[in-house]
Protein backbone atom coordinates (compact mmCIF):
# COMPACT_ATOMS: atom_id res chain seq x y z
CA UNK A 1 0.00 0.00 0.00
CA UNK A 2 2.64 2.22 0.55
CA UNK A 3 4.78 1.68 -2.26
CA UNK A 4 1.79 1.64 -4.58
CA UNK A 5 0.70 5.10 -2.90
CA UNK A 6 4.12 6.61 -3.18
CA UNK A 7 4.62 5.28 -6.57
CA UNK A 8 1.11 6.62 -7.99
CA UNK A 9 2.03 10.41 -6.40
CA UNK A 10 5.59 10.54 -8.00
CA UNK A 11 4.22 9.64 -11.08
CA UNK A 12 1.64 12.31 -10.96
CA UNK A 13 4.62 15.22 -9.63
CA UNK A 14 6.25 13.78 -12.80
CA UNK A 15 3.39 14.61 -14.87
CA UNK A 16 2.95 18.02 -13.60
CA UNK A 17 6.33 19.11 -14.54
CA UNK A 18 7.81 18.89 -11.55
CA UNK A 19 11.52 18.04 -11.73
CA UNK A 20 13.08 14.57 -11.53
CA UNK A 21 15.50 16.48 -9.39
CA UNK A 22 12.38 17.62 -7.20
CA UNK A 23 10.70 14.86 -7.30
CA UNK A 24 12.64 12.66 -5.84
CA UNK A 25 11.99 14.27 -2.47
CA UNK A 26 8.89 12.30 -2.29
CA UNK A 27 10.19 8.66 -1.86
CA UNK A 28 13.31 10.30 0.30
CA UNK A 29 10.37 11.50 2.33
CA UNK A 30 8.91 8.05 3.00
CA UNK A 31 11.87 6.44 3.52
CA UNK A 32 12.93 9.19 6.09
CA UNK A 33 9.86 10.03 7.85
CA UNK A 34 9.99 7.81 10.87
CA UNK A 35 6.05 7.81 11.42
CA UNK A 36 5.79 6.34 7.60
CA UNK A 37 8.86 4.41 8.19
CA UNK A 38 7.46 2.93 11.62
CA UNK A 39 3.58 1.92 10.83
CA UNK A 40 4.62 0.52 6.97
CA UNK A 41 5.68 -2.50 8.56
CA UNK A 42 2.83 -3.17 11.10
CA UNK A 43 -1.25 -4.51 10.56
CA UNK A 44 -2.66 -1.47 11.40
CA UNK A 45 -5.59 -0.44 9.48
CA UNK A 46 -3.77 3.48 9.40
CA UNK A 47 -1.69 2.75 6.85
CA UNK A 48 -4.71 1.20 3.81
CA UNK A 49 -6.42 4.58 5.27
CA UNK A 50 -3.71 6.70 4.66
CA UNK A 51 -2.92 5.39 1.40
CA UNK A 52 -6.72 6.02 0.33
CA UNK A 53 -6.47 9.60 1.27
CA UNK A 54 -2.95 9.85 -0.53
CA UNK A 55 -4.98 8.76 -3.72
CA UNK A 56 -7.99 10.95 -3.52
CA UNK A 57 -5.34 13.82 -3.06
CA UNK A 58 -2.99 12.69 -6.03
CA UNK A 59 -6.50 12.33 -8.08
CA UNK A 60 -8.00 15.96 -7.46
CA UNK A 61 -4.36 17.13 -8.51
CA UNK A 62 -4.69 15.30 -11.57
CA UNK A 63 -8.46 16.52 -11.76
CA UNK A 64 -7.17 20.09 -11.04
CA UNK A 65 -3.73 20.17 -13.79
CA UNK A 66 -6.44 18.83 -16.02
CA UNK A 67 -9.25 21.76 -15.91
CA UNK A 68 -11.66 19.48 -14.04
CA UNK A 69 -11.57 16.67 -16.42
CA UNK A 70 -12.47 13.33 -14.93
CA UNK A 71 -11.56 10.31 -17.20
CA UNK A 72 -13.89 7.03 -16.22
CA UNK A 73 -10.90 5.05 -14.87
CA UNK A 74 -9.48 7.70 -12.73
CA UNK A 75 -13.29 8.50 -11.34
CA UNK A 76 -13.89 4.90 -11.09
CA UNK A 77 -10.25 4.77 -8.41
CA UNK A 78 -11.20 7.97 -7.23
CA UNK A 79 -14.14 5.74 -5.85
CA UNK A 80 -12.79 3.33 -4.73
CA UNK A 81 -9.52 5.11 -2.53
CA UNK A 82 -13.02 7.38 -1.03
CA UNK A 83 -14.71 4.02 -0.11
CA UNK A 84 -11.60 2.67 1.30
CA UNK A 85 -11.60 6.14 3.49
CA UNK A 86 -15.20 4.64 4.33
CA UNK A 87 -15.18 1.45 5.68
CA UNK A 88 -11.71 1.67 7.34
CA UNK A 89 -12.32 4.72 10.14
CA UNK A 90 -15.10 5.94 11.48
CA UNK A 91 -14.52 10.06 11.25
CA UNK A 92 -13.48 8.71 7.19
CA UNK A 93 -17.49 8.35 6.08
CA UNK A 94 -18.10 11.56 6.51
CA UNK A 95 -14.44 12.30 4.64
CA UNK A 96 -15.42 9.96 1.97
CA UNK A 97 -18.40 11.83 1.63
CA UNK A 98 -17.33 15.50 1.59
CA UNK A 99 -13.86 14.62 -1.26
CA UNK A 100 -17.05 12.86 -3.41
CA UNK A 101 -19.09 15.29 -3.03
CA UNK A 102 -15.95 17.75 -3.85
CA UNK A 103 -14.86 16.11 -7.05
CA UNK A 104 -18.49 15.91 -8.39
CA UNK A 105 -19.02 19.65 -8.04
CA UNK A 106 -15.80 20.95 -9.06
CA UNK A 107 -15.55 18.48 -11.89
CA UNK A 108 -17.06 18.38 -15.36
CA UNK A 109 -20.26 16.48 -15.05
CA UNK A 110 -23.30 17.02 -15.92
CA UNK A 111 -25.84 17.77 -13.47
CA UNK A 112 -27.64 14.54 -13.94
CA UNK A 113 -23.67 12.47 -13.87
CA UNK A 114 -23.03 14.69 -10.79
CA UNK A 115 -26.21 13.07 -8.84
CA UNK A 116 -25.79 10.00 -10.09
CA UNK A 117 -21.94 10.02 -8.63
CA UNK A 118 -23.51 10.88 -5.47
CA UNK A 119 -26.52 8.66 -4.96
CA UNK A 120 -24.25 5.87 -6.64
CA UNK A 121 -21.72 6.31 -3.69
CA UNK A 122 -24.05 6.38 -0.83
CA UNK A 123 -25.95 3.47 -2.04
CA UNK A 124 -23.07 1.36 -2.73
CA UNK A 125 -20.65 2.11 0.37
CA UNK A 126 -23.58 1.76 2.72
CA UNK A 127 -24.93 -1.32 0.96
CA UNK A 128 -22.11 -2.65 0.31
CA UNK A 129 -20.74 -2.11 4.28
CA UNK A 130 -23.73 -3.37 5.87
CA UNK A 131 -23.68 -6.39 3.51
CA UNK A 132 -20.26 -6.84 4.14
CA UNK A 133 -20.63 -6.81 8.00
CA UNK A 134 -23.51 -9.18 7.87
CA UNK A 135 -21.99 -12.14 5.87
CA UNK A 136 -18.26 -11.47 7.62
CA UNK A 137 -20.00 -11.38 11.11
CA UNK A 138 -18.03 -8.89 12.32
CA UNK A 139 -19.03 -7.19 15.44
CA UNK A 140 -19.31 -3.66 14.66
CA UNK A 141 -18.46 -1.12 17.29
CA UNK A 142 -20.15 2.30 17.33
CA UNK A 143 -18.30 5.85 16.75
CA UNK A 144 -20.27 6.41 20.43
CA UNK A 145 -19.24 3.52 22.09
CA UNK A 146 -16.05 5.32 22.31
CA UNK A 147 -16.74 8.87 22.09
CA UNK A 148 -19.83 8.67 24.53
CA UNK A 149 -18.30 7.62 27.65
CA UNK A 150 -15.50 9.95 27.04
CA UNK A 151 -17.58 12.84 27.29
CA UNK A 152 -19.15 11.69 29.93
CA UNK A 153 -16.36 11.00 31.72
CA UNK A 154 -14.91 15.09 31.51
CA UNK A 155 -18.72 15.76 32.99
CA UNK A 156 -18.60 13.13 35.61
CA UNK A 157 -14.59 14.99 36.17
CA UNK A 158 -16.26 18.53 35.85
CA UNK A 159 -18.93 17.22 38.64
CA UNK A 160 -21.41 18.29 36.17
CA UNK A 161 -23.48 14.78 36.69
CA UNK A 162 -24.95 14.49 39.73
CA UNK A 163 -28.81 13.25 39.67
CA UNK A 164 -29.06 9.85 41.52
CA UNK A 165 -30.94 7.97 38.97
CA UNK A 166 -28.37 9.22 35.93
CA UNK A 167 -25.33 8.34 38.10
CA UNK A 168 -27.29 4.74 38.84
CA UNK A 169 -27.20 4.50 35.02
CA UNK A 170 -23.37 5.05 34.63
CA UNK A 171 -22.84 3.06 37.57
CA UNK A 172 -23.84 -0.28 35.31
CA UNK A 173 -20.90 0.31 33.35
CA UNK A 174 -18.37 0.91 35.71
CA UNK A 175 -18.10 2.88 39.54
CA UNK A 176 -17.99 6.48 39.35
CA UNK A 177 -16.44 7.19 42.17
CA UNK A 178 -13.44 7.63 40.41
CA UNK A 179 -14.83 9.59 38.03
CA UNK A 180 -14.28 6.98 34.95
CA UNK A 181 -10.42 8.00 35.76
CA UNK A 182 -10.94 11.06 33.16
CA UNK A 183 -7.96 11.65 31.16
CA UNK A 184 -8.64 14.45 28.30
CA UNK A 185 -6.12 13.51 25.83
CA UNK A 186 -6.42 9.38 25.65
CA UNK A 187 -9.79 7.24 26.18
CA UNK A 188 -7.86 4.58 27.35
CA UNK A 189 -8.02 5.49 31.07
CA UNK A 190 -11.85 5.25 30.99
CA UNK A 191 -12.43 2.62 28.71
CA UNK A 192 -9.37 -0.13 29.02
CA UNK A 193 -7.66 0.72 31.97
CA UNK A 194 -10.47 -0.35 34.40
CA UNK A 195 -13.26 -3.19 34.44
CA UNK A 196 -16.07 -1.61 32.16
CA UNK A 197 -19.26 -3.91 31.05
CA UNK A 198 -19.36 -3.05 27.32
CA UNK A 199 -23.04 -5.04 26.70
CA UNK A 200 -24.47 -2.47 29.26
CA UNK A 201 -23.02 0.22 27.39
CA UNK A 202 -24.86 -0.89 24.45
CA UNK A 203 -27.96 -1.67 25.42
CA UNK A 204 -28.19 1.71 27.68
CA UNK A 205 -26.80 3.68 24.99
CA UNK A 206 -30.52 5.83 24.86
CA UNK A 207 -30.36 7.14 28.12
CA UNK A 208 -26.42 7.59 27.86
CA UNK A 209 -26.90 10.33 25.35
CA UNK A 210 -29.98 11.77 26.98
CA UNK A 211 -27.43 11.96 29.75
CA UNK A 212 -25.03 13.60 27.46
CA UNK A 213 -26.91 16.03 26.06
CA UNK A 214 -28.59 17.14 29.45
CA UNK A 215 -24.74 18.13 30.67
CA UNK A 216 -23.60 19.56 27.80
CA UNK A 217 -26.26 21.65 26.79
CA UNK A 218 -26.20 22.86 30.65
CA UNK A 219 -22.47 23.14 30.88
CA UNK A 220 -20.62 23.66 27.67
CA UNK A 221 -18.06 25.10 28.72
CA UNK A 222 -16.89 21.48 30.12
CA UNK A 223 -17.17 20.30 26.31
CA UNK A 224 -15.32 22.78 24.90
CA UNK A 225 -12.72 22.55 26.98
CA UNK A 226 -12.93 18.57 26.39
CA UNK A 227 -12.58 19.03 22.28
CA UNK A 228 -10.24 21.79 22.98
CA UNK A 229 -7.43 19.07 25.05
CA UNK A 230 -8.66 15.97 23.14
CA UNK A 231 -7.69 17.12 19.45
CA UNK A 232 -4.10 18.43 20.32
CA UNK A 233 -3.27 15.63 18.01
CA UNK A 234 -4.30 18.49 14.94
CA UNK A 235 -3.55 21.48 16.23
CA UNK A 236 -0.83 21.60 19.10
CA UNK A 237 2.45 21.44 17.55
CA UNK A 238 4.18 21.39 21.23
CA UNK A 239 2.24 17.88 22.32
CA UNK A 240 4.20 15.36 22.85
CA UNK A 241 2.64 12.68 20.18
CA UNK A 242 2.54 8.87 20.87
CA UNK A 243 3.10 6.10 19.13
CA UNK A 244 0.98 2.74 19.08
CA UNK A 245 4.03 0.15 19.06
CA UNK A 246 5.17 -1.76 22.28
CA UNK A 247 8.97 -1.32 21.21
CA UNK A 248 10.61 -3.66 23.37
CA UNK A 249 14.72 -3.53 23.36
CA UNK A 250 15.54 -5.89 25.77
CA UNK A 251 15.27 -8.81 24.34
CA UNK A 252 14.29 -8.39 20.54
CA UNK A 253 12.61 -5.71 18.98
CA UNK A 254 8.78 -5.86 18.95
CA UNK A 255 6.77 -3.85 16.81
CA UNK A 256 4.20 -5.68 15.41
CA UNK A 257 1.19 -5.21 17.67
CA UNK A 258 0.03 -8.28 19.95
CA UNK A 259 -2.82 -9.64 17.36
CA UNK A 260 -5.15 -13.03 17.43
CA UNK A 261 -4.21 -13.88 13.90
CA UNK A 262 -0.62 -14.96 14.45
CA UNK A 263 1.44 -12.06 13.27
CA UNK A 264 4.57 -11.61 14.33
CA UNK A 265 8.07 -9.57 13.67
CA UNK A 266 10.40 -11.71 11.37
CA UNK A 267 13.20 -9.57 9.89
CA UNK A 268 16.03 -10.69 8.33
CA UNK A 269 18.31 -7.80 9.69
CA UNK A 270 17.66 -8.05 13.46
CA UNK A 271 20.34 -5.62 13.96
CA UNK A 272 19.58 -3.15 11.42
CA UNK A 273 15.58 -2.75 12.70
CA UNK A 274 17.37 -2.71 16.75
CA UNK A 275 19.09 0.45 15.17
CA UNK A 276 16.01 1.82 13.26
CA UNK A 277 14.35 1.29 16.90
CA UNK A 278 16.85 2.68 18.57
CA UNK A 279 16.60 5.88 16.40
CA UNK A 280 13.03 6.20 16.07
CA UNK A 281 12.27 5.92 19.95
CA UNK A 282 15.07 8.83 20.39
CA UNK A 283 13.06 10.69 17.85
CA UNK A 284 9.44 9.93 19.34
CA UNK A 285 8.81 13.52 21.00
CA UNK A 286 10.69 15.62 18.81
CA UNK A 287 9.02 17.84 16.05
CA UNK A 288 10.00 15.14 13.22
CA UNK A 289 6.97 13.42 14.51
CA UNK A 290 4.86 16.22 15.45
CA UNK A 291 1.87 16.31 12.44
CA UNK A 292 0.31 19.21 13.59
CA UNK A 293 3.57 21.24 11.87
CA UNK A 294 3.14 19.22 8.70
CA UNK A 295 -0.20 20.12 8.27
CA UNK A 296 0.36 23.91 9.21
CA UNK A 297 2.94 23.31 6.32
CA UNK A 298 0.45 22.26 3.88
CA UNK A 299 -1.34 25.27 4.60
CA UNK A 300 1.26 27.85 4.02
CA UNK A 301 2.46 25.78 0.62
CA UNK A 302 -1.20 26.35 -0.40
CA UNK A 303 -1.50 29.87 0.51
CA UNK A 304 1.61 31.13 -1.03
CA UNK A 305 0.39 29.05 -3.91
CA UNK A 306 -2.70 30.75 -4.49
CA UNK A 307 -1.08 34.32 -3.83
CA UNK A 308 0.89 33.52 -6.34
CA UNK A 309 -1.26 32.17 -9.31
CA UNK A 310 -3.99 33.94 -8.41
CA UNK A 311 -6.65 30.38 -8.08
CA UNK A 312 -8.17 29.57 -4.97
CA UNK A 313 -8.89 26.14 -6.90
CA UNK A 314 -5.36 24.91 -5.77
CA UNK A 315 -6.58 24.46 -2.40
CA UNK A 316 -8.94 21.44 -3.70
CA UNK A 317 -6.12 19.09 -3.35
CA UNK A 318 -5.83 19.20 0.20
CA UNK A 319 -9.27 18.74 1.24
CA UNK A 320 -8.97 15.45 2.08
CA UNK A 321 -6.32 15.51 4.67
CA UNK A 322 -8.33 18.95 5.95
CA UNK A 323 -11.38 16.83 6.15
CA UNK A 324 -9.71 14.27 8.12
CA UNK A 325 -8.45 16.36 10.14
CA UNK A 326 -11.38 18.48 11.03
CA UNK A 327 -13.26 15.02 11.66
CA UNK A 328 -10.53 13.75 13.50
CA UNK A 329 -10.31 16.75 16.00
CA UNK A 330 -14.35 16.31 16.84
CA UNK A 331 -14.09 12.61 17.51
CA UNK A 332 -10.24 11.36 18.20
CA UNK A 333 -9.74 9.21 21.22
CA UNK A 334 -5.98 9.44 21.88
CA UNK A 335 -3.10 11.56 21.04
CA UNK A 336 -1.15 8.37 18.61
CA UNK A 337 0.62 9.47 15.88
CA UNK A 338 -1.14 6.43 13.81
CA UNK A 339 -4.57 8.84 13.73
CA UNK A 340 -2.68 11.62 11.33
CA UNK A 341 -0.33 9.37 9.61
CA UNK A 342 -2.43 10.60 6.60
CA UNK A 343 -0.85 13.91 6.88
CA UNK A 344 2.54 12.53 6.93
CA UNK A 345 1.62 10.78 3.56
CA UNK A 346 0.46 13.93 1.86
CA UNK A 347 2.61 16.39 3.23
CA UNK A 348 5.82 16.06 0.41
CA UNK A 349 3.05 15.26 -2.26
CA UNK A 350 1.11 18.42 -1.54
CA UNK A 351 4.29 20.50 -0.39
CA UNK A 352 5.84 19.73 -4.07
CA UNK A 353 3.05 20.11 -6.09
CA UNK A 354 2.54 23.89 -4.55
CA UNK A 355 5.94 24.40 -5.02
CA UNK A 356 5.80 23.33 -8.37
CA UNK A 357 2.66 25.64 -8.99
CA UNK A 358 4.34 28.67 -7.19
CA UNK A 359 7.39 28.05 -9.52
CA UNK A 360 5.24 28.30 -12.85
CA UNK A 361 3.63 31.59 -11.43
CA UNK A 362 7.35 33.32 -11.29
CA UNK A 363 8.01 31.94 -14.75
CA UNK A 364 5.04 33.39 -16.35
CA UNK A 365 5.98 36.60 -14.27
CA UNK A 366 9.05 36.80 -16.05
CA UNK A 367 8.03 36.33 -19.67
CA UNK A 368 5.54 38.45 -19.12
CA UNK A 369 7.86 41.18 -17.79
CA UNK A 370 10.15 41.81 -20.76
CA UNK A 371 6.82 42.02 -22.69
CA UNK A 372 5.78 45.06 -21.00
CA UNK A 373 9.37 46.68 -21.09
CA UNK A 374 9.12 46.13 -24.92
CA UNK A 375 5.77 48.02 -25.25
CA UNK A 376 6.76 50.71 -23.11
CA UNK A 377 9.87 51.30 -25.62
């Protein structure tokens, strides 16, 4: 998945004129970055994600260099990377949604073409999911079984919950007279560090969000202040990031997440990955791994690019990682590295191609320059 990402978005910086010289930044970067570098070699479901968003990106770029021209086998993988975004998070639906819904409008289509994109997409990914779900059996957790008791937990914290019969409801999923152990920035505490009876969860989820809304309607303040500490992850480029690999150096190095289907680490350079281990954990809490300053990055690269050439339709190619991000800030659980590796993926993609853009503004600025000395003469 990575390779095949990378690949597909050098080819397209290739295409755009950007220089071989240039371009070769792009693999250097995922080679070099340690978050890419660290989750390319483990299970987790970040990485297929990250590569989806990486090719809805690369595709709006080509959609973009190409005046909004959609050919049917680029929309047709433009698809399918925004229904990969779909199935494998829950904040990437409503991502999915919003880079479809993005590349129908701003694209050539019909109205009729643009509708049917639309209504094809919703049918399908929903269908498709709930099929999928059904004949896999998979047990499908809710974006509230998670989210939910975290916000509960800052009101429990903020002593904002304090009716008998709504702290007898809580109570059937675990004590609260510690509070749920409220910890802003990671779930974990609340959810995995304690005994907690998931079924009730479930079945009382009703009066859990009555619960919910009563405090934070009454006390928002507390759930500000919640969203504000839980999405450092986007926005605070001094928070010391975490990673989601048990590195273990004492005996040999461990990085493939404890699993139930037998995984396990098997390199044929023990000694090389002890040093790549080594390295990264030295690097965990420095700004290398900090996304929050890649993605205020992307931002300036996109500005300066649309100073420059005058188009505010250069910023299209960044909404998906913006989308994720703005989803991601509203419903994250914990501050892991692993929930914006998508921004490390797009950053040198993005961060070249505005480069790139910028550069063809100051050449046209030049020819254009001796022009006008000429007809002042």
């Amino acid at each position: 998945a990575v390779t095949g990402a990378m690949t597909w978005a050098l080819n397209e910086l290739l295409e755009a004129g950007v220089s071989r010289r240039w371009a070769w930044i792009l693999p250097a970067a995922f080679i070099l970055l340690p978050p890419i570098l660290l989750y390319a070699i483990t299970v987790y479901k970040d990485v297929y994600y990250s590569a989806s968003i990486l090719g809805m990106t690369v595709l709006l770029h080509r959609a973009l260099r190409t005046d909004g021209e959609w050919s049917r086998p680029a929309l047709g993988t433009f698809l399918l990377m925004a229904m990969l975004t779909f199935f494998l998070r829950h904040n990437g639906v409503p991502v999915a949604l919003v880079c479809v819904a993005l590349a129908a409008a701003t694209g050539k289509f019909t109205r009729q073409a643009r509708a049917l994109i639309g209504a094809g997409f919703l049918l399908v990914s929903f269908g498709l999911k709930k099929a999928m779900y059904a004949g896999l059996d998979v047990y499908h957790r809710s974006a509230t079984e998670l989210l939910l008791p975290h916000h509960l937990a800052a009101h429990l914290s903020a002593g904002n919950i304090t009716d008998p019969a709504e702290l007898a409801v809580l109570n059937q999923i675990r004590p609260t007279s510690d509070q749920w152990t409220y910890d802003c920035t990671n779930i974990s505490p609340t959810m995995f560090w304690h005994p907690v009876d998931r079924n009730a969860a479930e079945r009382l989820r009703g009066p859990l969000l009555k619960i919910f809304f009563r405090a934070a309607l009454h006390h928002p303040a507390t759930e500000l202040r919640h969203l504000r500490c839980a999405s450092q992850i986007v926005w605070n480029p001094f928070l010391a990031v975490r990673n989601a690999i048990p590195f273990d150096l004492t005996d040999r190095v461990r990085y493939v997440y404890p699993n139930d289907f037998g995984f396990i680490e098997a390199s044929k350079n023990e000694a090389l990955v002890r040093k790549v281990a080594a390295i990264y954990m030295a690097l965990e809490h420095r700004a290398i791994n900090q996304p929050s300053l890649y993605l205020y990055g992307i931002f300036l690269a996109g500005i300066i690019a649309v100073r420059r050439r005058g188009r505010w339709e250069l910023l299209i190619p960044m909404a998906p990682v913006v989308a994720h991000s703005l989803f991601l800030a509203m419903t994250v659980p914990d501050q892991e590295v692993r929930y914006q590796l998508c921004v490390f993926f797009v950053f040198p993609f993005l961060m070249l191609a505005y480069q790139n853009a910028s550069a063809a503004s100051n050449e046209a600025s030049e020819i254009a320059e001796p022009n006008t000395n000429d007809a002042g003469r």
